[in-house]
PDB file of N, CA and C in Angstrom:
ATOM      1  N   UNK A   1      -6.303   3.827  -8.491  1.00  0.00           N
ATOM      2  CA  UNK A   1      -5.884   2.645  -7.735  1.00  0.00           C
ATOM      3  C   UNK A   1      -4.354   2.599  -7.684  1.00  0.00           C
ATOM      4  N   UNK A   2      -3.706   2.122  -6.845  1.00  0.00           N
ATOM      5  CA  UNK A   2      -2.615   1.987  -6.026  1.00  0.00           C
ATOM      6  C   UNK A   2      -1.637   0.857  -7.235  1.00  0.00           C
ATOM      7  N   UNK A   3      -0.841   1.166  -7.623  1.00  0.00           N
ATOM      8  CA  UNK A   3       0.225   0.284  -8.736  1.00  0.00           C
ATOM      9  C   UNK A   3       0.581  -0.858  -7.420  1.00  0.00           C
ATOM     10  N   UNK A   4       0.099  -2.061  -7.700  1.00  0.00           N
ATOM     11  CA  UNK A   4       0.622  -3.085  -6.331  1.00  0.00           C
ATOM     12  C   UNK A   4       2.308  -3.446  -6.687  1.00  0.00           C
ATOM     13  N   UNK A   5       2.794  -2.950  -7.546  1.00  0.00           N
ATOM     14  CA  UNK A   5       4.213  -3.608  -7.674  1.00  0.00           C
ATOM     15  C   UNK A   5       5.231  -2.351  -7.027  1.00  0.00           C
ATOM     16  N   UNK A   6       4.592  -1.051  -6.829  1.00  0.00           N
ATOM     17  CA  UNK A   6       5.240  -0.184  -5.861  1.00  0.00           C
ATOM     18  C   UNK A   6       5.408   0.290  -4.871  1.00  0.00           C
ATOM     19  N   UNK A   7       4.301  -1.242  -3.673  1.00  0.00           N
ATOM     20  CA  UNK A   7       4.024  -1.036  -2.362  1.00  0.00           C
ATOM     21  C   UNK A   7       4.992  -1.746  -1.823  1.00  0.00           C
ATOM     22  N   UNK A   8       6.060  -1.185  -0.794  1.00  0.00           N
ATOM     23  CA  UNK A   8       7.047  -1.527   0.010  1.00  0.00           C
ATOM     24  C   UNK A   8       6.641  -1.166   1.324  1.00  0.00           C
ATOM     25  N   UNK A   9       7.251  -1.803   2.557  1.00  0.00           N
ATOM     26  CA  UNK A   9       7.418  -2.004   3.629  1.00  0.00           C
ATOM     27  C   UNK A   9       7.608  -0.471   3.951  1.00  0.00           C
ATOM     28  N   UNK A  10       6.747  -0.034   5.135  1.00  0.00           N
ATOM     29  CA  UNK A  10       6.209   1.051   5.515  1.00  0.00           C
ATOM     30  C   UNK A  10       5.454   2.330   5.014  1.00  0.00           C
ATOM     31  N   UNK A  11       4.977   1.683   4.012  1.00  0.00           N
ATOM     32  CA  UNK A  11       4.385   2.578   2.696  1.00  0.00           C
ATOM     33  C   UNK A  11       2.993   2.926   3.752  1.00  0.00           C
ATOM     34  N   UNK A  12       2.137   3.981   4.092  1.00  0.00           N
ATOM     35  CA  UNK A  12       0.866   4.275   4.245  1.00  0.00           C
ATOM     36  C   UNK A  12      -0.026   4.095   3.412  1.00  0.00           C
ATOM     37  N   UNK A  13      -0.608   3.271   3.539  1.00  0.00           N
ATOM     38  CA  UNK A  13      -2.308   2.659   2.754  1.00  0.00           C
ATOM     39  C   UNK A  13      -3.463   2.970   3.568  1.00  0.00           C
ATOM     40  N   UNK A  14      -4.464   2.942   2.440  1.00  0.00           N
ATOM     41  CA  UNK A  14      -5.747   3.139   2.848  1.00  0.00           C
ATOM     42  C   UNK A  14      -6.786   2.505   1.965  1.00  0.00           C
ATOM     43  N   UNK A  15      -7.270   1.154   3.101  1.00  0.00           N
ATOM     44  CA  UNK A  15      -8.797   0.209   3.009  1.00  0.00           C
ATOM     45  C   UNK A  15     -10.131   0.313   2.947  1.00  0.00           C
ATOM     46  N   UNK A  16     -10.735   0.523   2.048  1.00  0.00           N
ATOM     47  CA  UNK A  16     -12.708   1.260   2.576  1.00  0.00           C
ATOM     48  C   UNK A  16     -13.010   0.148   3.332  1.00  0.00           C
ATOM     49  N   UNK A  17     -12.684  -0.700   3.951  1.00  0.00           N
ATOM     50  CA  UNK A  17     -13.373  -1.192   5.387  1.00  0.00           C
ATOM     51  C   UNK A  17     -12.356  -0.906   6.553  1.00  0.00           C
ATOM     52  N   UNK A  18     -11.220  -1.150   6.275  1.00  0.00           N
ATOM     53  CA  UNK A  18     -10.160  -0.987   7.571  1.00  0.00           C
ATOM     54  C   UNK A  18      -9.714  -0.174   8.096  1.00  0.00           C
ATOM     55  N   UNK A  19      -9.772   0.475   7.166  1.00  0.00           N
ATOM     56  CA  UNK A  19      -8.891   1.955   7.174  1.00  0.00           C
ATOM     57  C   UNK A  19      -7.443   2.243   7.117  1.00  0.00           C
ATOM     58  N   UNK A  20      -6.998   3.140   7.348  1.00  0.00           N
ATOM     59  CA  UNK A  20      -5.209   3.651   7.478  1.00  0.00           C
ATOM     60  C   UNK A  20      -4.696   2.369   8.290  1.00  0.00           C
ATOM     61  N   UNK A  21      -3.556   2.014   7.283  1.00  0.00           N
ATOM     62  CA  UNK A  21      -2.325   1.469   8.400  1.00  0.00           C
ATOM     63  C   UNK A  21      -0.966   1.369   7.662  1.00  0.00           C
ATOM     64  N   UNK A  22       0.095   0.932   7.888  1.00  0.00           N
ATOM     65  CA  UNK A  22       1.069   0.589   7.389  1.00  0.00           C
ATOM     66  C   UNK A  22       1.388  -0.723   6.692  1.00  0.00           C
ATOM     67  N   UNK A  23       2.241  -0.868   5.680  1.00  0.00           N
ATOM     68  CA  UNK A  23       2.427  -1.885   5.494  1.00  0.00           C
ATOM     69  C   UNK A  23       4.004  -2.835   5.874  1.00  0.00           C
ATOM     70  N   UNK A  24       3.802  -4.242   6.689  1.00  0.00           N
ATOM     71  CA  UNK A  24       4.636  -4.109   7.383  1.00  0.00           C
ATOM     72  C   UNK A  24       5.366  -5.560   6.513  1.00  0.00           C
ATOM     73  N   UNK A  25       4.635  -6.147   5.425  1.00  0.00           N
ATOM     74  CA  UNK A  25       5.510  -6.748   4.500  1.00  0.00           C
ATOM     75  C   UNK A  25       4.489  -7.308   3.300  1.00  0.00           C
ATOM     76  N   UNK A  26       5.424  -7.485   1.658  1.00  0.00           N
ATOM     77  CA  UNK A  26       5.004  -7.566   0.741  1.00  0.00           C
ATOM     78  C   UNK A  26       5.474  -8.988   0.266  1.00  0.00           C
ATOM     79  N   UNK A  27       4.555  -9.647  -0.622  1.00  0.00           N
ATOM     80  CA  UNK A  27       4.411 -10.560  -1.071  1.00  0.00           C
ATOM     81  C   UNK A  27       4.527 -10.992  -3.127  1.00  0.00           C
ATOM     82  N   UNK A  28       5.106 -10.383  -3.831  1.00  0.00           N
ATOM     83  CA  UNK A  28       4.385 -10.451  -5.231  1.00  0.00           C
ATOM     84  C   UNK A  28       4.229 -11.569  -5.294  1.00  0.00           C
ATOM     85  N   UNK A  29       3.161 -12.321  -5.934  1.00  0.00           N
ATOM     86  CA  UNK A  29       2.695 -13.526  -6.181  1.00  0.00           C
ATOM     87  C   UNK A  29       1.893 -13.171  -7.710  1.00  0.00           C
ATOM     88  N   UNK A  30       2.360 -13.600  -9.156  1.00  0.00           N
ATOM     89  CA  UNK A  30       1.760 -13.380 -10.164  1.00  0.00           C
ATOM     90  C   UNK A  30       1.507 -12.042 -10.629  1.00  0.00           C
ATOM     91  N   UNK A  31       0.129 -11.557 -10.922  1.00  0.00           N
ATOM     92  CA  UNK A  31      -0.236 -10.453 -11.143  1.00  0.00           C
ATOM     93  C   UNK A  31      -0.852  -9.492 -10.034  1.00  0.00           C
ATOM     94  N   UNK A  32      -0.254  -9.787  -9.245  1.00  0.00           N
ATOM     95  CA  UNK A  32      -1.204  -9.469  -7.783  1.00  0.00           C
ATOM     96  C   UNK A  32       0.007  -9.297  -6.500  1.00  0.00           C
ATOM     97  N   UNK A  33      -0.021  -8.515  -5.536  1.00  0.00           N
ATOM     98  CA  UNK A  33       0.733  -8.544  -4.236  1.00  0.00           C
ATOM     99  C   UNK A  33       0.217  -8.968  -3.260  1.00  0.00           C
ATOM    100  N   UNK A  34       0.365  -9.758  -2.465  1.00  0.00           N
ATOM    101  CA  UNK A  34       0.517 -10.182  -0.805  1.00  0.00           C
ATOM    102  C   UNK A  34       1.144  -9.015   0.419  1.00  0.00           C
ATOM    103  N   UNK A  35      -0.412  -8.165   0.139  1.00  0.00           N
ATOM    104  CA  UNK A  35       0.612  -7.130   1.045  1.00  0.00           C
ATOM    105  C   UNK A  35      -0.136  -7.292   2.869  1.00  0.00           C
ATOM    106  N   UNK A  36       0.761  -7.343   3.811  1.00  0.00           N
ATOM    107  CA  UNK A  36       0.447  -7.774   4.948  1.00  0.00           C
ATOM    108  C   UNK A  36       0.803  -6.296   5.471  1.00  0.00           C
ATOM    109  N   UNK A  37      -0.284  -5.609   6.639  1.00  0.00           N
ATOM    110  CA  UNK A  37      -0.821  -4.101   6.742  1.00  0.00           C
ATOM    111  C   UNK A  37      -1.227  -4.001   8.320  1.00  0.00           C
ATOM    112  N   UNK A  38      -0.672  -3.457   9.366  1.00  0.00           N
ATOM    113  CA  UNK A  38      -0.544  -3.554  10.419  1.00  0.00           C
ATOM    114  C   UNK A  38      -1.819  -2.019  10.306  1.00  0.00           C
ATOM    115  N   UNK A  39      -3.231  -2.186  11.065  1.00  0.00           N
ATOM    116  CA  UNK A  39      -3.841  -0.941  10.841  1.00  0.00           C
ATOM    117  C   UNK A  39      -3.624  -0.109  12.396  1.00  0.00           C
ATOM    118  N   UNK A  40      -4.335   1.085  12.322  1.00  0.00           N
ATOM    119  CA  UNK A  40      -4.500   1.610  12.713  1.00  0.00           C
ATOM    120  C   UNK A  40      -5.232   1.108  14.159  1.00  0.00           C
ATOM    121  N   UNK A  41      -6.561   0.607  13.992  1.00  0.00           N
ATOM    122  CA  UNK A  41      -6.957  -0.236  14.757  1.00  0.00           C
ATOM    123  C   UNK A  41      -6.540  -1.351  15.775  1.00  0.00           C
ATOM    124  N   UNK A  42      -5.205  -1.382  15.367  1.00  0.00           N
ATOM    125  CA  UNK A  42      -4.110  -2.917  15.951  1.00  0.00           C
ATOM    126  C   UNK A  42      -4.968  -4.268  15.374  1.00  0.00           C
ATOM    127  N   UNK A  43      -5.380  -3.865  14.247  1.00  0.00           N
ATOM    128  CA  UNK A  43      -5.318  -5.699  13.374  1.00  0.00           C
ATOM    129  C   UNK A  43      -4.355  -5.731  12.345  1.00  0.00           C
ATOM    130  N   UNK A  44      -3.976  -6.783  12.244  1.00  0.00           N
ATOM    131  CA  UNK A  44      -2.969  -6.957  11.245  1.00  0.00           C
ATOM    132  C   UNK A  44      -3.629  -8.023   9.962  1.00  0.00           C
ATOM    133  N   UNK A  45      -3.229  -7.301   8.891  1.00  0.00           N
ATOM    134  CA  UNK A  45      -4.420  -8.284   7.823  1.00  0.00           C
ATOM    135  C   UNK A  45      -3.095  -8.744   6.650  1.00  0.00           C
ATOM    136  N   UNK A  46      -3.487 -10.007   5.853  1.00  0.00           N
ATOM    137  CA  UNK A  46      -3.461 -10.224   4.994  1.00  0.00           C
ATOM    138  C   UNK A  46      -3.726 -10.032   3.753  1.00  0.00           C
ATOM    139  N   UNK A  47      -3.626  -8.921   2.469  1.00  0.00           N
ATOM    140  CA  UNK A  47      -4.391  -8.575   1.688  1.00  0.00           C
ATOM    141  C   UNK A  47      -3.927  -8.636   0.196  1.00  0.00           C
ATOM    142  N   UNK A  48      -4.879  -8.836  -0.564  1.00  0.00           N
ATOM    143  CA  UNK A  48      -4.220  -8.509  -1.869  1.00  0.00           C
ATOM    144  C   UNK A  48      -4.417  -7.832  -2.586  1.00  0.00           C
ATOM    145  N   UNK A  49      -3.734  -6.942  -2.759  1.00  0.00           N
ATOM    146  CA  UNK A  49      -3.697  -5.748  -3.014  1.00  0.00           C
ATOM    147  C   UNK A  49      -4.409  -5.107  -4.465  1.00  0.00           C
ATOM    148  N   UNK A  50      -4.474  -5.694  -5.508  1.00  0.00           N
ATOM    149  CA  UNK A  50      -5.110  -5.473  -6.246  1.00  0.00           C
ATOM    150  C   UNK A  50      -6.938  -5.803  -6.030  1.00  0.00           C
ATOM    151  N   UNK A  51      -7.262  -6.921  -5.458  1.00  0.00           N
ATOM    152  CA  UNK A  51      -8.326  -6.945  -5.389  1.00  0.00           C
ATOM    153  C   UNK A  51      -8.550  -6.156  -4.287  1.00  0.00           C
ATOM    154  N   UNK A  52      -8.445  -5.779  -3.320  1.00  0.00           N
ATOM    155  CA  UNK A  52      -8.780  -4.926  -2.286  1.00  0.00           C
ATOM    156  C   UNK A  52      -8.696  -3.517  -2.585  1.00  0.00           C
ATOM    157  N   UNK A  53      -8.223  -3.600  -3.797  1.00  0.00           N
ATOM    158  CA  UNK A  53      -7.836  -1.779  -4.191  1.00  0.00           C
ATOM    159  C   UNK A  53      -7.548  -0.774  -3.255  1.00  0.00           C
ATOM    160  N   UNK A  54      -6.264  -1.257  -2.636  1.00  0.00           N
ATOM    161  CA  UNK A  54      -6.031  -0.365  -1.939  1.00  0.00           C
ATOM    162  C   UNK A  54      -5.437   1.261  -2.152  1.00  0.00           C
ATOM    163  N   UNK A  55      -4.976   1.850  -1.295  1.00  0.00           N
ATOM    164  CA  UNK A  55      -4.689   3.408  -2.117  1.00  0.00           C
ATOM    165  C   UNK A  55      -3.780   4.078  -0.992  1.00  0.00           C
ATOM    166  N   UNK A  56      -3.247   4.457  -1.210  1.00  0.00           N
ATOM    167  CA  UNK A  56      -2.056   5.611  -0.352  1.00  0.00           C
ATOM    168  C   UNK A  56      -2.632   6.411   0.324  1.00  0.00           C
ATOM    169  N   UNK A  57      -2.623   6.361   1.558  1.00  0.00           N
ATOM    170  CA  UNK A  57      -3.665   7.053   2.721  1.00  0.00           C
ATOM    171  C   UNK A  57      -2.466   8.411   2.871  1.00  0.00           C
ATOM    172  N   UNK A  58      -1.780   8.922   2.206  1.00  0.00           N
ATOM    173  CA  UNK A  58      -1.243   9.991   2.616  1.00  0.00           C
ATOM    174  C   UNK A  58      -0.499  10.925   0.942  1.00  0.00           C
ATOM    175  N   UNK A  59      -1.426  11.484   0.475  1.00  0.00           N
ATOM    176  CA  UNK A  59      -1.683  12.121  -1.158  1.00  0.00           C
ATOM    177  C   UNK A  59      -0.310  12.612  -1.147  1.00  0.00           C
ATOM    178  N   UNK A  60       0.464  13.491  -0.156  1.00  0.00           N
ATOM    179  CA  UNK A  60       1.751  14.080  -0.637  1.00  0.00           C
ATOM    180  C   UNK A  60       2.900  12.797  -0.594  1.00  0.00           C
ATOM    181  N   UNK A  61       2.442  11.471  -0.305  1.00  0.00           N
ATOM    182  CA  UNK A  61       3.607  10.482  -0.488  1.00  0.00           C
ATOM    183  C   UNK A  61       3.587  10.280  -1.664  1.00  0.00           C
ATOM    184  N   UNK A  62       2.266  10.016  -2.714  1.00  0.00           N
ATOM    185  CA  UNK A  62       1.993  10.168  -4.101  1.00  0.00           C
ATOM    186  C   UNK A  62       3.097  11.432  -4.938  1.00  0.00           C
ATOM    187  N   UNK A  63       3.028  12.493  -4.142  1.00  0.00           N
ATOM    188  CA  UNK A  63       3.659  13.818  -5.032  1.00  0.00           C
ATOM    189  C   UNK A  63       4.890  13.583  -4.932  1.00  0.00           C
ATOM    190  N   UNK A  64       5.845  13.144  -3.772  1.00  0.00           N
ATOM    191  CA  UNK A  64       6.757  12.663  -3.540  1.00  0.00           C
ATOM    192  C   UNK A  64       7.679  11.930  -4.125  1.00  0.00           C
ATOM    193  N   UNK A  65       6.811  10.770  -4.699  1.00  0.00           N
ATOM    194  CA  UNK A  65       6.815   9.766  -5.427  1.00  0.00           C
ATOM    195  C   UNK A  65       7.619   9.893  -6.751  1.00  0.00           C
ATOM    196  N   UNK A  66       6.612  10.903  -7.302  1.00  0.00           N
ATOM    197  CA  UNK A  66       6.358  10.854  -8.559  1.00  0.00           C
ATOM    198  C   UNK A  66       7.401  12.069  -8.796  1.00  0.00           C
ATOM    199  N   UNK A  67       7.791  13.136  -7.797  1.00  0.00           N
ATOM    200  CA  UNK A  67       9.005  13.659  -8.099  1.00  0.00           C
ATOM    201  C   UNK A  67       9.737  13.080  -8.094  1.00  0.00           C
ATOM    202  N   UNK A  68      10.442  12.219  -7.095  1.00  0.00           N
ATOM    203  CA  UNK A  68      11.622  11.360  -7.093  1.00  0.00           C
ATOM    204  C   UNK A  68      11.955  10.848  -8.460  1.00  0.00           C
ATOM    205  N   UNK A  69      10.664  10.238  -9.198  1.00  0.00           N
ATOM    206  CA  UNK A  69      11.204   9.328 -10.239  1.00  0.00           C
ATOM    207  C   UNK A  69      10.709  10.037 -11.877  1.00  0.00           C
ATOM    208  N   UNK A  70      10.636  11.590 -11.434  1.00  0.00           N
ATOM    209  CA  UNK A  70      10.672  12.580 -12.766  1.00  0.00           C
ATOM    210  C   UNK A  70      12.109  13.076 -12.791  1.00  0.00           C
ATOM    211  N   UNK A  71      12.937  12.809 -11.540  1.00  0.00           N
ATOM    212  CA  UNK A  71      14.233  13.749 -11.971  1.00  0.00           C
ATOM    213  C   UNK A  71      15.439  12.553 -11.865  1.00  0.00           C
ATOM    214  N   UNK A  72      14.612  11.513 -12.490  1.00  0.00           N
ATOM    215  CA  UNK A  72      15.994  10.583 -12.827  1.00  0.00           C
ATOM    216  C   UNK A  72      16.419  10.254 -13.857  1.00  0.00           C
TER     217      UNK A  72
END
């Protein structure tokens, strides 16, 4: 599952009902994010991100990631 405190504005996600879209703004609220996700489909949703378990619809942004913040 997707760390909700490291989803920023244009990050690629992926919904098991919605599918792929972007995210086009974030919310933290408590233990949980307000992440708002423009899909693929042209709906734009409201979601929160931990309960929706969302996940990074694109695996080498993950590898990416996680290099960036091994060589700091």
């Amino acid at each position: 599952m997707l760390d909700h405190t490291k989803i920023k504005k244009g990050d690629r996600v992926r919904h098991r009902l919605f599918g792929e879209g972007t995210v086009t703004d974030t919310l933290p609220i408590g233990d949980d994010t307000i992440v708002t996700i423009k899909f693929d489909n042209g709906a734009t949703k409201k979601l929160c991100a931990v309960i929706s378990a969302l996940e990074i619809a694109d695996p080498s942004f993950l590898r990416s990631a996680n290099n960036e913040s091994s060589a700091e």
